[in-house]
C-alpha atoms as a PDB file:
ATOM      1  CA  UNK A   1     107.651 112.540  62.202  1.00  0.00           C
ATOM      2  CA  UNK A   2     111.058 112.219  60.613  1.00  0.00           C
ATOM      3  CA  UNK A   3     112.160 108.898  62.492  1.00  0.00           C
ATOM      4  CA  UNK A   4     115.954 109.475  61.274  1.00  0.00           C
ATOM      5  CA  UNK A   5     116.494 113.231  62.545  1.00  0.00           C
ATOM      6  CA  UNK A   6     117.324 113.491  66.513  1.00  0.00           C
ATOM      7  CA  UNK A   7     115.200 115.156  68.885  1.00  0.00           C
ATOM      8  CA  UNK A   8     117.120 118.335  69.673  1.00  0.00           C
ATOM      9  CA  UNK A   9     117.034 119.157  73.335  1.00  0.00           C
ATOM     10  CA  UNK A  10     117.689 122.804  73.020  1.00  0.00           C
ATOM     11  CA  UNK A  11     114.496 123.413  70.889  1.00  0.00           C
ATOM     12  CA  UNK A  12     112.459 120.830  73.459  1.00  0.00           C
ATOM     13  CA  UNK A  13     113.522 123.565  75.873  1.00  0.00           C
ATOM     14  CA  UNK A  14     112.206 126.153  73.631  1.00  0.00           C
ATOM     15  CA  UNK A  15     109.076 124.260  73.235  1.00  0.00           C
ATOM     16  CA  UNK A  16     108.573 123.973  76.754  1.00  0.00           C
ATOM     17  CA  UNK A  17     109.190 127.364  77.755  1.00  0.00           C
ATOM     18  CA  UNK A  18     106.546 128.579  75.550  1.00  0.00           C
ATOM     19  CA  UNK A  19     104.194 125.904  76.760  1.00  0.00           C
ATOM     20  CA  UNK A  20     104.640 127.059  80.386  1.00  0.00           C
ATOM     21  CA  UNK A  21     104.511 131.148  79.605  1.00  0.00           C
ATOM     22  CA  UNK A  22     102.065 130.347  76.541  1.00  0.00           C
ATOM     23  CA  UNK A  23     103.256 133.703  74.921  1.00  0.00           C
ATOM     24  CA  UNK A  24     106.028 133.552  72.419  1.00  0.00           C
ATOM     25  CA  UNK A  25     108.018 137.161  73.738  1.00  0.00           C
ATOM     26  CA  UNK A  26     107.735 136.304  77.345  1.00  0.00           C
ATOM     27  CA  UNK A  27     109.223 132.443  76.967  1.00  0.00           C
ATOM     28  CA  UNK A  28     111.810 134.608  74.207  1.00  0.00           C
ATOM     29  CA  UNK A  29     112.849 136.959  77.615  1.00  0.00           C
ATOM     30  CA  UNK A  30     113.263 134.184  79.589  1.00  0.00           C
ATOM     31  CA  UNK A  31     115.497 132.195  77.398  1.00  0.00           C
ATOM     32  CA  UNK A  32     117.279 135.225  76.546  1.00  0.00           C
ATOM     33  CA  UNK A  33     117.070 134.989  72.710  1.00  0.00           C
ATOM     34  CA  UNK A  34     115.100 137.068  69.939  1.00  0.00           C
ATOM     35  CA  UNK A  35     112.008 135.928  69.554  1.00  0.00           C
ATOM     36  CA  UNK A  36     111.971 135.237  66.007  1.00  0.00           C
ATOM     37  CA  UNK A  37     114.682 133.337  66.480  1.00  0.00           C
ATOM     38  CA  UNK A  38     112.610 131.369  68.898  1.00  0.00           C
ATOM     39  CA  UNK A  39     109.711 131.149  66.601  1.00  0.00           C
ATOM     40  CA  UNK A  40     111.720 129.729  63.749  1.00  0.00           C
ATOM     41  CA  UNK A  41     113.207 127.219  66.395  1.00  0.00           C
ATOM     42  CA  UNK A  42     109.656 126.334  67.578  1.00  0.00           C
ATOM     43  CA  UNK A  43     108.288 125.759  63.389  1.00  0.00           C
ATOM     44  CA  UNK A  44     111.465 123.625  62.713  1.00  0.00           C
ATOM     45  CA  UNK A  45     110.435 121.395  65.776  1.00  0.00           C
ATOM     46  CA  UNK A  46     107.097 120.943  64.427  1.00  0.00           C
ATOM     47  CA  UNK A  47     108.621 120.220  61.015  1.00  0.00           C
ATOM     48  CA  UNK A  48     111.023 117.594  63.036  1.00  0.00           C
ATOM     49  CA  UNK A  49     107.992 116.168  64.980  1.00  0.00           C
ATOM     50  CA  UNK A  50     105.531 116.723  61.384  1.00  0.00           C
ATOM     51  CA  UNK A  51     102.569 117.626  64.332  1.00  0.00           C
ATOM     52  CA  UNK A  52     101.725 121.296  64.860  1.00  0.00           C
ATOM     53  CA  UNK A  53     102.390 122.155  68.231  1.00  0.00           C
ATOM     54  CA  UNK A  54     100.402 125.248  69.433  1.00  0.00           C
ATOM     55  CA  UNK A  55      97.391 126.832  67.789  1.00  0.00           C
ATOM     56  CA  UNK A  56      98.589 130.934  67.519  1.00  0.00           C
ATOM     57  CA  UNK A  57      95.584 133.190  66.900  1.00  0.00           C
ATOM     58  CA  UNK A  58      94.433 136.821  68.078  1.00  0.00           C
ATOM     59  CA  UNK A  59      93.198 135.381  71.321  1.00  0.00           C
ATOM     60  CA  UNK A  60      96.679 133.821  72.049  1.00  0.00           C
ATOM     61  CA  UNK A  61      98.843 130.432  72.362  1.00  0.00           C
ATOM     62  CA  UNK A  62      97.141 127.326  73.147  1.00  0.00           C
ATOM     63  CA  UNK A  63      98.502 123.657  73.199  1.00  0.00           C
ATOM     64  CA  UNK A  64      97.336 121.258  70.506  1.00  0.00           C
ATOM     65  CA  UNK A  65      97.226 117.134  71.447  1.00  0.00           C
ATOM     66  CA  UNK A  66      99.987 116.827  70.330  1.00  0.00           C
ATOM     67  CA  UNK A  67     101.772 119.924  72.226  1.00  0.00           C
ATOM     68  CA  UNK A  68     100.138 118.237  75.298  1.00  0.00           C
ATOM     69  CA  UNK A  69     101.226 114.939  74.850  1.00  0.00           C
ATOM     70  CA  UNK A  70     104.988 116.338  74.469  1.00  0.00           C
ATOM     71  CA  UNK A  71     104.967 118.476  77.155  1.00  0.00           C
ATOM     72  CA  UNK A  72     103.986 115.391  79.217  1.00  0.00           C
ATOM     73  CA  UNK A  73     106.361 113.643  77.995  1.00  0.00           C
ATOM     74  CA  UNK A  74     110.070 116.368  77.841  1.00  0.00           C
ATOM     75  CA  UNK A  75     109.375 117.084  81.482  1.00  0.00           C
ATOM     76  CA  UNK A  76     111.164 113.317  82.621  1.00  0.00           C
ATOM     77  CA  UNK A  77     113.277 113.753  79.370  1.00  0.00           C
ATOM     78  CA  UNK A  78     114.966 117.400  80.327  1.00  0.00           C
ATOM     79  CA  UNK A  79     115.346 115.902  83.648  1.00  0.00           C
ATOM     80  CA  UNK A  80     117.119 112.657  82.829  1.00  0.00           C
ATOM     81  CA  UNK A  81     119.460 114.849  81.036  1.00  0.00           C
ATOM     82  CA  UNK A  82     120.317 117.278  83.916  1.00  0.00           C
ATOM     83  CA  UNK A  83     120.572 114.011  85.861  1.00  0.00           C
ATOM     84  CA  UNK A  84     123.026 112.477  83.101  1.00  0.00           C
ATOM     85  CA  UNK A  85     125.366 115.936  83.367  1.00  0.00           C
ATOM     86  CA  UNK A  86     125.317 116.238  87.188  1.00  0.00           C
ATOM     87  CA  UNK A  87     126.527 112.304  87.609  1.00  0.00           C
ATOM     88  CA  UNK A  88     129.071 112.840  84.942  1.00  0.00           C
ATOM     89  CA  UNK A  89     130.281 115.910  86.524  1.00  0.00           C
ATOM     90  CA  UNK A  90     130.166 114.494  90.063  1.00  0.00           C
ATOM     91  CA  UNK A  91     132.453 111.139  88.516  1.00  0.00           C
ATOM     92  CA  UNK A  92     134.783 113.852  86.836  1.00  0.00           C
ATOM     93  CA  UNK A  93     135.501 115.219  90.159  1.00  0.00           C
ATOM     94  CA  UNK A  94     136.460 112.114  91.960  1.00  0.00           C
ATOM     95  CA  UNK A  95     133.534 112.398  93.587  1.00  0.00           C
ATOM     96  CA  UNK A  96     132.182 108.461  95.268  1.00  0.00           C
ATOM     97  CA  UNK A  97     129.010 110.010  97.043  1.00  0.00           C
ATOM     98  CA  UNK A  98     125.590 108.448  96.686  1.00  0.00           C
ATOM     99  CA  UNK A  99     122.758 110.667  97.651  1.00  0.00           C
ATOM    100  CA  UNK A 100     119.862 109.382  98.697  1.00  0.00           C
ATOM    101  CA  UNK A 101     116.347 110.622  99.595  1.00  0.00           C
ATOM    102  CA  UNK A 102     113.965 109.853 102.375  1.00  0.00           C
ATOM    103  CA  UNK A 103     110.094 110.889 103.418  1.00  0.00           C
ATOM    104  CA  UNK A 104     109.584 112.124 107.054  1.00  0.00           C
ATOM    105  CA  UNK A 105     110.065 108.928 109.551  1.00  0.00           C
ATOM    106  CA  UNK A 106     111.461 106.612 107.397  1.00  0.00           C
ATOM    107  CA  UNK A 107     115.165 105.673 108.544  1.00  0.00           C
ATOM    108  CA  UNK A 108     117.942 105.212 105.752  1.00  0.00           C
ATOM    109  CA  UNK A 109     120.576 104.020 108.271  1.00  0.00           C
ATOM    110  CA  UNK A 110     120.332 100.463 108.055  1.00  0.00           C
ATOM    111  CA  UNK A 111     120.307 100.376 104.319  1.00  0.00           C
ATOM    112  CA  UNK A 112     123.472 102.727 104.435  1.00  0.00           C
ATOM    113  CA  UNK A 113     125.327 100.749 106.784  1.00  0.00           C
ATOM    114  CA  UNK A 114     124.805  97.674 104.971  1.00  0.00           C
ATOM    115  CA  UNK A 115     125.570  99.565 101.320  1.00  0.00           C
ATOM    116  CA  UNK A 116     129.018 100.679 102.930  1.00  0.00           C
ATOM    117  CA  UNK A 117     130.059  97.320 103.777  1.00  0.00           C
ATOM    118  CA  UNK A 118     130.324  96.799 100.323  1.00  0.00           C
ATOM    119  CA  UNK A 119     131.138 100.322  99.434  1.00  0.00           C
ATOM    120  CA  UNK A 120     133.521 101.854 101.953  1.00  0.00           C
ATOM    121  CA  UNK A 121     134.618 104.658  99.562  1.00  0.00           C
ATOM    122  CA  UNK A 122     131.150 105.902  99.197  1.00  0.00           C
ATOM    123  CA  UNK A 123     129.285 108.474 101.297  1.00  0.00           C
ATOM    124  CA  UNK A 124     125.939 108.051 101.531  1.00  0.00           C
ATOM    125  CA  UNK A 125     124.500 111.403 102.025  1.00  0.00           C
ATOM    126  CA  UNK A 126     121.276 111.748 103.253  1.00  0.00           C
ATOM    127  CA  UNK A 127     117.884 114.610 102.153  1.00  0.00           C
ATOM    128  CA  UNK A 128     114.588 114.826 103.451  1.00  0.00           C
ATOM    129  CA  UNK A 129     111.854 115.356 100.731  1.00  0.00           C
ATOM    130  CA  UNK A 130     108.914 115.808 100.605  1.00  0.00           C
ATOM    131  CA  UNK A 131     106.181 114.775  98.111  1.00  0.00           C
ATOM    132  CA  UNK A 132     105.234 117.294  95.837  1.00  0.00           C
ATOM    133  CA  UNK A 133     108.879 116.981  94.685  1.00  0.00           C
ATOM    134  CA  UNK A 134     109.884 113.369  95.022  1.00  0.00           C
ATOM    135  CA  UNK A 135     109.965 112.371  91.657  1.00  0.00           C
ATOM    136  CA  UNK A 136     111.109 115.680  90.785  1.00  0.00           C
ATOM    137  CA  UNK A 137     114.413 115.384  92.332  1.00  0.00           C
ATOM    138  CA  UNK A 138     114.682 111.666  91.340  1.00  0.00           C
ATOM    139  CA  UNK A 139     114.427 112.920  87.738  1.00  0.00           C
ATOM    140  CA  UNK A 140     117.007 115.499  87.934  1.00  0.00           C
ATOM    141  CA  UNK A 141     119.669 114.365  89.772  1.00  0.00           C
ATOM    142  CA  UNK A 142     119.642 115.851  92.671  1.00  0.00           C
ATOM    143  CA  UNK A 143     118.893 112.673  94.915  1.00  0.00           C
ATOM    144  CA  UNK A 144     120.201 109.157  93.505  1.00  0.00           C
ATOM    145  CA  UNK A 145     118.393 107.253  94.940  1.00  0.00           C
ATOM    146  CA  UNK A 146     114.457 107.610  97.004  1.00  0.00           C
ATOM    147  CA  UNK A 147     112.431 106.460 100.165  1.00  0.00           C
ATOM    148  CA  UNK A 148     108.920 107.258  98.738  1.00  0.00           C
ATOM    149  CA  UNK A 149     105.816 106.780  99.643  1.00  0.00           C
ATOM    150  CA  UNK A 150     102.911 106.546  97.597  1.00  0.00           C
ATOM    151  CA  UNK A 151     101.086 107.861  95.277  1.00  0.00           C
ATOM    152  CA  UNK A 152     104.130 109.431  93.345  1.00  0.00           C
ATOM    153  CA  UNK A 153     104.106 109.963  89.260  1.00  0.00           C
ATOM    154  CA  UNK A 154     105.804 106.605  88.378  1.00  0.00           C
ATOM    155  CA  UNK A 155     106.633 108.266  84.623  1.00  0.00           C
ATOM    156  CA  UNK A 156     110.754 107.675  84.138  1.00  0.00           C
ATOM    157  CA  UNK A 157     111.613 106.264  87.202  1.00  0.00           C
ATOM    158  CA  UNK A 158     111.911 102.494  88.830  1.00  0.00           C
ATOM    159  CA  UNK A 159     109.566 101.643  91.447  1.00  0.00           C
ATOM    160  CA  UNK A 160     110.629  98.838  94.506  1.00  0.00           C
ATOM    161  CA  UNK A 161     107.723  98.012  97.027  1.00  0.00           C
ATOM    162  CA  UNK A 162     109.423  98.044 100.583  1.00  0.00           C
ATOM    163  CA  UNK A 163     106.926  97.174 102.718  1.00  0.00           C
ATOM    164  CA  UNK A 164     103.880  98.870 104.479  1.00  0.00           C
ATOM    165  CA  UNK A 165     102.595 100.981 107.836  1.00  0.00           C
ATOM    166  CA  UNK A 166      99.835 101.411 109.646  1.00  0.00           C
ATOM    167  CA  UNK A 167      98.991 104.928 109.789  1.00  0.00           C
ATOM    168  CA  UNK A 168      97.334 107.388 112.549  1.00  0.00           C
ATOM    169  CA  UNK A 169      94.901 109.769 112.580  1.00  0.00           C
ATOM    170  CA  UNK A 170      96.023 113.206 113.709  1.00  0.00           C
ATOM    171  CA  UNK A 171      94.396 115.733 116.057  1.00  0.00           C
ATOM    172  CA  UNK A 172      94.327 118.985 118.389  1.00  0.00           C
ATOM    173  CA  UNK A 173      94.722 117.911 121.959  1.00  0.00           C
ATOM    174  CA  UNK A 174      91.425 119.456 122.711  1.00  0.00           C
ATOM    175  CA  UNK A 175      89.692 117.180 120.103  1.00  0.00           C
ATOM    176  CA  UNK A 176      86.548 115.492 120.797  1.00  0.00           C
ATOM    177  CA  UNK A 177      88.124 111.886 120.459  1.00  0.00           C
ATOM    178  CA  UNK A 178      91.143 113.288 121.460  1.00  0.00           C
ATOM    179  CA  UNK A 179      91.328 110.782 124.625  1.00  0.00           C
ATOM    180  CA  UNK A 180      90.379 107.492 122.549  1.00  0.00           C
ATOM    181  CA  UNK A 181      92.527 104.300 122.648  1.00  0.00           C
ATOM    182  CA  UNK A 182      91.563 103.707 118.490  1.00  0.00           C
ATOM    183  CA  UNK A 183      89.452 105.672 115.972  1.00  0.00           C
ATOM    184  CA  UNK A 184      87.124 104.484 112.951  1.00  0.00           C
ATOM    185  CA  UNK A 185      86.594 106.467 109.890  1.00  0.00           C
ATOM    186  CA  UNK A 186      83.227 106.725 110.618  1.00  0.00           C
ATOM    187  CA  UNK A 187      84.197 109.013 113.921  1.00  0.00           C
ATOM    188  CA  UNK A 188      85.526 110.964 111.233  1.00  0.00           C
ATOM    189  CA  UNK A 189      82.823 111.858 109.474  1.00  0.00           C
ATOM    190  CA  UNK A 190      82.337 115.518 108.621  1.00  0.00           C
ATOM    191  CA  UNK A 191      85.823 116.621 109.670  1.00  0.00           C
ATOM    192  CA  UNK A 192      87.960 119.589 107.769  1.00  0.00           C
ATOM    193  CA  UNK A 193      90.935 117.707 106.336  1.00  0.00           C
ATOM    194  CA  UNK A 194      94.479 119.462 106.474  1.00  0.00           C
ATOM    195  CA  UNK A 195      96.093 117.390 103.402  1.00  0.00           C
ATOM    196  CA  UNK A 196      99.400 118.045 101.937  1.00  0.00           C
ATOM    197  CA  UNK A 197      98.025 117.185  98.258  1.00  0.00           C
ATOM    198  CA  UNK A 198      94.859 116.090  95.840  1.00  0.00           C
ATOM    199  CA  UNK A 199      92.249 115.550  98.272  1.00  0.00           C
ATOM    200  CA  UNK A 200      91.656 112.469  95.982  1.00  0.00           C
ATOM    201  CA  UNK A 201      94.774 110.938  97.826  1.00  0.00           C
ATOM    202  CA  UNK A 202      93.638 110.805 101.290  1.00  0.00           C
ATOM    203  CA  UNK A 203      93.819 107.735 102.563  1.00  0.00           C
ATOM    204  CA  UNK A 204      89.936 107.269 103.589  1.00  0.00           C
ATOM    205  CA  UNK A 205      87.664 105.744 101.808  1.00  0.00           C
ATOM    206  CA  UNK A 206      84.812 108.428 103.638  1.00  0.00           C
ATOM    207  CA  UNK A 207      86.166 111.784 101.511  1.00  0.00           C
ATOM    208  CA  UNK A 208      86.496 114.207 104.243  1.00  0.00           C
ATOM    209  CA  UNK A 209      85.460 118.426 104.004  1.00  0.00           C
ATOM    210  CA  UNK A 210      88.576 120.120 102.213  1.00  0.00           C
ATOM    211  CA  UNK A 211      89.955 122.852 105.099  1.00  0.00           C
ATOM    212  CA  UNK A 212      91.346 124.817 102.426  1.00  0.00           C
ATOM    213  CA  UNK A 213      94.920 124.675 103.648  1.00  0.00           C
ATOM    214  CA  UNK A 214      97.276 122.859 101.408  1.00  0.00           C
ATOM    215  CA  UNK A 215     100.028 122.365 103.152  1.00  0.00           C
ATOM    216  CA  UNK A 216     104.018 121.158 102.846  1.00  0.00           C
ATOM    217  CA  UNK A 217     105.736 118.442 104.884  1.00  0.00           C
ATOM    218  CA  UNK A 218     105.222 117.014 108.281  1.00  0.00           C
ATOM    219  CA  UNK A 219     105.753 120.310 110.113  1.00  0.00           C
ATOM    220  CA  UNK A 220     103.359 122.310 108.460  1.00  0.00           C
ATOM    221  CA  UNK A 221     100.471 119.428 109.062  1.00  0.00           C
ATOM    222  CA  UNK A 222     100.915 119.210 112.695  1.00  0.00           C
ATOM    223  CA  UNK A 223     101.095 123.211 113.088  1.00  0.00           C
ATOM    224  CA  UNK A 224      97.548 123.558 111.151  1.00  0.00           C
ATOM    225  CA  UNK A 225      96.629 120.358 113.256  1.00  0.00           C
ATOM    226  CA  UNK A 226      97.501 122.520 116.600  1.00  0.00           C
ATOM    227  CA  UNK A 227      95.568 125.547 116.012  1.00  0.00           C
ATOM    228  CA  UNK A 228      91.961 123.612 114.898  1.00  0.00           C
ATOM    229  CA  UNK A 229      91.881 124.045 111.342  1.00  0.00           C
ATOM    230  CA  UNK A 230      91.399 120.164 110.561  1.00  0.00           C
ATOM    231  CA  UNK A 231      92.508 117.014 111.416  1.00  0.00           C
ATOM    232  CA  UNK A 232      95.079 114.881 109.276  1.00  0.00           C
ATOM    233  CA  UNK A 233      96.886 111.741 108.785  1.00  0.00           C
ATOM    234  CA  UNK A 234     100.220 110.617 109.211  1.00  0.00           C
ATOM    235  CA  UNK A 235     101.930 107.290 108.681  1.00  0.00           C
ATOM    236  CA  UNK A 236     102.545 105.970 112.166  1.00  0.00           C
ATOM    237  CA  UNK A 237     106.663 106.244 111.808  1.00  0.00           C
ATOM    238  CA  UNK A 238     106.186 109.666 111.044  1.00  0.00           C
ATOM    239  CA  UNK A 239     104.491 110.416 114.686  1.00  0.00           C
ATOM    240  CA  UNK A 240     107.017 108.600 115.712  1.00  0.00           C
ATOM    241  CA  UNK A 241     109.806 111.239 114.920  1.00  0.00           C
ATOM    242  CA  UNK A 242     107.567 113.995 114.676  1.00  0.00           C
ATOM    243  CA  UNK A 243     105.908 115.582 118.044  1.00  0.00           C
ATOM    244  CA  UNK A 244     103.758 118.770 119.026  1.00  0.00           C
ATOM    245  CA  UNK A 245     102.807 120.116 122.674  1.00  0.00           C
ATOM    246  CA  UNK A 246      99.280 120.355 120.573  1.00  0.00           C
ATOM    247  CA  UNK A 247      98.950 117.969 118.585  1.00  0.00           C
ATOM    248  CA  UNK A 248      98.042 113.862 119.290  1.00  0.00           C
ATOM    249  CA  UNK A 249      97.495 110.869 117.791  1.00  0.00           C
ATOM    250  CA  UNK A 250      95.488 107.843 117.691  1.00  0.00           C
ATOM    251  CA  UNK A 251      95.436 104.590 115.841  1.00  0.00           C
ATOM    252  CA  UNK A 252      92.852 104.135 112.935  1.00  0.00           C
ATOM    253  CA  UNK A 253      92.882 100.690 112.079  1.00  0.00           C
ATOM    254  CA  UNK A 254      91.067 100.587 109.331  1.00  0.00           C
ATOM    255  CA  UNK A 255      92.664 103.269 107.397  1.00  0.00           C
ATOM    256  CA  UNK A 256      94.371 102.081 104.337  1.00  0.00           C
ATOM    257  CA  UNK A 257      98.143 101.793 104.944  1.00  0.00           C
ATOM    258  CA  UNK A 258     100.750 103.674 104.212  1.00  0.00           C
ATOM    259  CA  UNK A 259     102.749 102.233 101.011  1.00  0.00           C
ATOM    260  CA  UNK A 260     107.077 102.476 101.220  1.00  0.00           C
ATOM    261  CA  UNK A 261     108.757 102.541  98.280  1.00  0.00           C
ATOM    262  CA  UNK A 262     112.341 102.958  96.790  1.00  0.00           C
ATOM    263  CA  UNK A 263     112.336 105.019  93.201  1.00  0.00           C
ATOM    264  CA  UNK A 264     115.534 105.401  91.271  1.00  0.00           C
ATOM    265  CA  UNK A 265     115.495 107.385  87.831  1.00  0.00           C
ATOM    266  CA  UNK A 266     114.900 104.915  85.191  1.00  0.00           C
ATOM    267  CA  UNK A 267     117.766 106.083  83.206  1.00  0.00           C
ATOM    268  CA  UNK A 268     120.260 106.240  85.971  1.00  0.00           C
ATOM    269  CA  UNK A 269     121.832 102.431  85.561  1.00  0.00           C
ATOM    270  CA  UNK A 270     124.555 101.992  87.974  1.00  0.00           C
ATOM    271  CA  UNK A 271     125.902  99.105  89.970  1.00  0.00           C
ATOM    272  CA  UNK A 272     126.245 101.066  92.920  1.00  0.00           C
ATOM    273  CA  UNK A 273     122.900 101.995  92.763  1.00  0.00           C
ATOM    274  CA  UNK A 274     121.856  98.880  92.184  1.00  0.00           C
ATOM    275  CA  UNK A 275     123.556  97.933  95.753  1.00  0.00           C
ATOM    276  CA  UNK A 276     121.856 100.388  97.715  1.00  0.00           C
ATOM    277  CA  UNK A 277     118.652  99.009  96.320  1.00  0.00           C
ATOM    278  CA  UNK A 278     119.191  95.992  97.545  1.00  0.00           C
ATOM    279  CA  UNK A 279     120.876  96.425 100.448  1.00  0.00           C
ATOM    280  CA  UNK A 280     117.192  98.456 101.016  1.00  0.00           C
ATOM    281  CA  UNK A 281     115.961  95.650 100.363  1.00  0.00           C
ATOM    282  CA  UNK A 282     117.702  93.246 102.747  1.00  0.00           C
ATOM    283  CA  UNK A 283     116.680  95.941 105.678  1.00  0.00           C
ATOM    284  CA  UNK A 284     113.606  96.945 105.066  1.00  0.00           C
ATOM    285  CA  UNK A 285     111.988  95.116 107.855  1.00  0.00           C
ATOM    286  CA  UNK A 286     114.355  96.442 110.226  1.00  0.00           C
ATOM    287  CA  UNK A 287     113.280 100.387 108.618  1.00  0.00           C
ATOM    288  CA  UNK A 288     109.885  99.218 109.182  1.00  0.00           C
ATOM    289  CA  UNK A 289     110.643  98.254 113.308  1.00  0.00           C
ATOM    290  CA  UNK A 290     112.258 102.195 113.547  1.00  0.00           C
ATOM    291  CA  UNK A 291     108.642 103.136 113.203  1.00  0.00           C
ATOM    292  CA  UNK A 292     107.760 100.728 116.831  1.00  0.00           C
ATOM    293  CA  UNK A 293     109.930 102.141 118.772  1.00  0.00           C
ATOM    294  CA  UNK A 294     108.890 101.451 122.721  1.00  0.00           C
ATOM    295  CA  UNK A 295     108.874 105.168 123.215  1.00  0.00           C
ATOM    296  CA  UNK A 296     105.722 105.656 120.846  1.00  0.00           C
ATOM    297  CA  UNK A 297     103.260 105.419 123.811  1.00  0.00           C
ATOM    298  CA  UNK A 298      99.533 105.947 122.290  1.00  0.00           C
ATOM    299  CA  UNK A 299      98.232 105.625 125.860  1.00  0.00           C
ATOM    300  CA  UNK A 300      98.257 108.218 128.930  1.00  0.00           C
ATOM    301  CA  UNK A 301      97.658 111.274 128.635  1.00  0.00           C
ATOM    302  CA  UNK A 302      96.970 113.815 125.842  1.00  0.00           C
ATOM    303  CA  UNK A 303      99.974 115.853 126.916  1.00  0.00           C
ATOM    304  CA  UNK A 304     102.267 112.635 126.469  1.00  0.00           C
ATOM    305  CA  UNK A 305     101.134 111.610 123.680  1.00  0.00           C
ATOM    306  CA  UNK A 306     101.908 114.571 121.915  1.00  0.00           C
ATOM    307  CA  UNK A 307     105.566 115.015 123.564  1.00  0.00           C
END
């Protein structure tokens, strides 16, 4: 690789829309250009990078290494630089407005009230996320700032541990352990899992069946909860906020705990950002007591403790 030439975007755009279609005149329709014009672009990156980047042959496109290993890697780059264009639109505009995301049951308030003591001409504005685009959105600009929880791809982006939670196990109303005060893993054993990514990320350390529903978000989990198609896990906050006629839930001690994190993008360097985090920081036990409020009753009924 010439170390003296500069990585042009435009063709790592190229690059990756032929990595994603892997056929040279459907990533050329997409991008709207000719596609030997998008061939030549593609050679004259490989020249740039002195690595061949796809293998082309009567059976098709494929990825070399190294067309892997840069695909990994223009994914956070790309998005650092949409990031980098919305904030310097956004300042152009006179626009003071920090927006930060948050993961179902956590509570930004009492890091925004404290930020806006020190920043009364900034509006915190708040978006729920959820995570199979967490780090997405930290990476692109569309959220400033994160409430994450783990596991998230930590590639580009700065990581601050918050604190922990205990989580609960989720199930129908009609459940066999439905009525139990607490729950081991072990009662679990054999149960369809309703998980909203990799099966490898459930919290359990007994892997549960697969139920073959992935699902999205907090509402989507308690609805496939409701109508017996697996049981689930939520961090305890989240039951907190979140309720079903159908659906209730019951401590699991010795589940591992839910992890709390703030992410910002790695590239985005900004004192104001740099408040938020810490006023985070300074309240994150008080974020972690939203998830205790008195009204989270585990006891009583099944009825109640799924209202």
């Amino acid at each position: 690789m010439n170390l003296n030439s500069d990585l042009d975007l435009r063709k790592l755009r190229y690059f990756v829309a032929v990595a994603d279609q892997l056929h040279f005149g459907r990533a050329a329709e997409e991008l709207h250009i000719a596609q030997p014009v998008l061939s030549r672009q593609i050679r004259a990156l490989e020249q740039d990078l002195g690595a061949a980047l796809f293998t082309r042959d009567r059976h098709g496109v494929e990825l070399t290494e190294a067309g892997r290993q840069l695909l990994a890697d223009a994914g956070p780059l790309l998005a650092s630089t949409h990031a980098l264009r919305r904030r310097v639109s956004a300042a152009a505009g006179g626009k003071r407005r920090l927006m930060v995301g948050f993961r179902a049951g956590i509570a930004v308030t009492p890091a925004a009230r404290a930020f806006e003591e020190r920043h009364p001409g900034v509006i915190v504005d708040v978006q729920r996320i959820e995570g199979d685009d967490q780090a997405a959105m930290l990476l692109d600009g569309r959220i400033d700032v994160g409430y994450v929880r783990l596991p998230i791809d930590e590639s580009g982006l700065r990581i601050t541990p918050l604190y922990t939670e205990p989580r609960v196990a989720v199930l129908p109303a009609g459940h066999r352990l439905a009525g139990k005060e607490e729950i081991t893993e072990a009662d679990l054993a054999g149960e369809p899992l309703v998980w909203h990514g990799d099966p490898s990320t459930q919290p359990t350390e007994r892997p549960l069946r697969n139920a073959g529903y992935p699902v999205r978000g907090v509402d989507e989990t308690l609805e496939h909860v409701a109508a017996g198609r697996g049981i689930s896990f939520l961090a305890r906050s989240a039951s907190v906020f979140y309720s079903h006629p159908d659906v209730v839930y019951v401590p699991i001690p010795t589940l591992a705990p839910d992890q709390v994190c703030l992410a910002v993008s790695a590239s985005h360097t900004s004192p104001v950002v740099d408040d938020f985090v810490t006023a985070a920081r300074s309240t994150a036990e008080i974020t972690a007591e939203c998830g205790n409020y008195e009204m989270w009753q585990l006891g009583g009924d099944a009825a109640t403790r799924g209202a």
